[in-house]
Protein backbone atom coordinates (compact mmCIF):
# COMPACT_ATOMS: atom_id res chain seq x y z
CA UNK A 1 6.14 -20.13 44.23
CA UNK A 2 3.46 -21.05 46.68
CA UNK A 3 2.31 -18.43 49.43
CA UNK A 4 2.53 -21.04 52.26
CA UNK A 5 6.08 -21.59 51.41
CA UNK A 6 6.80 -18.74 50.88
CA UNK A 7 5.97 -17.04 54.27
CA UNK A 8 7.34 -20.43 56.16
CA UNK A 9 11.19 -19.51 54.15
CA UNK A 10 10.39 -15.63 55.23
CA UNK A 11 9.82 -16.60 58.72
CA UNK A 12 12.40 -19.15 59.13
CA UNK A 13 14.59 -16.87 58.03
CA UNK A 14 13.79 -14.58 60.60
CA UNK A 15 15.04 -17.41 63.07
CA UNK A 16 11.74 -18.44 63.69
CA UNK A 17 11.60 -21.90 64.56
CA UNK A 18 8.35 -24.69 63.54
CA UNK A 19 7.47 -25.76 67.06
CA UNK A 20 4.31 -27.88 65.77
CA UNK A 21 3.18 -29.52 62.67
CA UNK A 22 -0.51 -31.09 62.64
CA UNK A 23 -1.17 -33.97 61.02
CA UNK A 24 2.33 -34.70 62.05
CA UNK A 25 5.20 -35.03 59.43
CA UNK A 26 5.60 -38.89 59.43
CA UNK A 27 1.59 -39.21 58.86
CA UNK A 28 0.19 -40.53 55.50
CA UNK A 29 0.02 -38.04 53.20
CA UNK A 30 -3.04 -39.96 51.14
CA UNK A 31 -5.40 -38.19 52.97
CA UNK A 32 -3.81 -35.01 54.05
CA UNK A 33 -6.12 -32.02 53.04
CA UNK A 34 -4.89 -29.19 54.97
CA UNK A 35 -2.02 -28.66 57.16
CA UNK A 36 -1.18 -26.31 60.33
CA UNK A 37 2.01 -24.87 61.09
CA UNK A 38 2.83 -23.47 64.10
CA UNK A 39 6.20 -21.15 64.80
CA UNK A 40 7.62 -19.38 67.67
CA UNK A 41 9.89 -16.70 66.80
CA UNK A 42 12.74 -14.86 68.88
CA UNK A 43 10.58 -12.04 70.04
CA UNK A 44 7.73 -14.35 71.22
CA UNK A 45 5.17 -13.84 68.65
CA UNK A 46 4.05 -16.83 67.19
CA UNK A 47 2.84 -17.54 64.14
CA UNK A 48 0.22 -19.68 62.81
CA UNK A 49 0.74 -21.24 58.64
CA UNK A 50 -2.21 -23.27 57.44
CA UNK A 51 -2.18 -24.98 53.99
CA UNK A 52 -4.68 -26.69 52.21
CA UNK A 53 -5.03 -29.60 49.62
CA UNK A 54 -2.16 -29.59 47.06
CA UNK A 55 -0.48 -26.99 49.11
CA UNK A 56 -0.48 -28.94 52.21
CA UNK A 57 1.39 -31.63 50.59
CA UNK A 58 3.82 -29.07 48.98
CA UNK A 59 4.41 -27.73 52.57
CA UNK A 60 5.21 -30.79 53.93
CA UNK A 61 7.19 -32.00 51.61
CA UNK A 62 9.25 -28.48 52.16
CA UNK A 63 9.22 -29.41 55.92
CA UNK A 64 10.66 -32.88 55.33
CA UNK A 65 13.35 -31.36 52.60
CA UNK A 66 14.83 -28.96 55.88
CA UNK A 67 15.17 -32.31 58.28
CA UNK A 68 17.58 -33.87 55.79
């Protein structure tokens, strides 16, 4: 599984919620080489998720998957 992913699920389950993707979700992925998630979580940490190349698109492709 990929690591991004992976700690996006973990903190997601932990209620955490993605407050800001950059390059946004409906951008062109054709020239998308790294992508930056941001989360706030119940207790007010946030959390920062970046992603790059191949990942990236795998990431946002997970993101897109949980607003369907």
């Amino acid at each position: 599984m990929n690591g991004s992913i992976d700690k996006l699920r973990a903190l997601l389950a932990a209620n955490c919620r993605i407050e800001k993707v950059h390059p946004a979700i409906p951008a062109s992925d054709a020239e998308i080489n790294i992508v930056i998630v941001s989360l706030t979580c119940p207790d007010g940490k946030t959390h920062t998720i970046k992603a790059y190349r191949e990942e990236a698109l795998a990431v946002r492709e997970f993101i897109r998957s949980l607003n369907k």
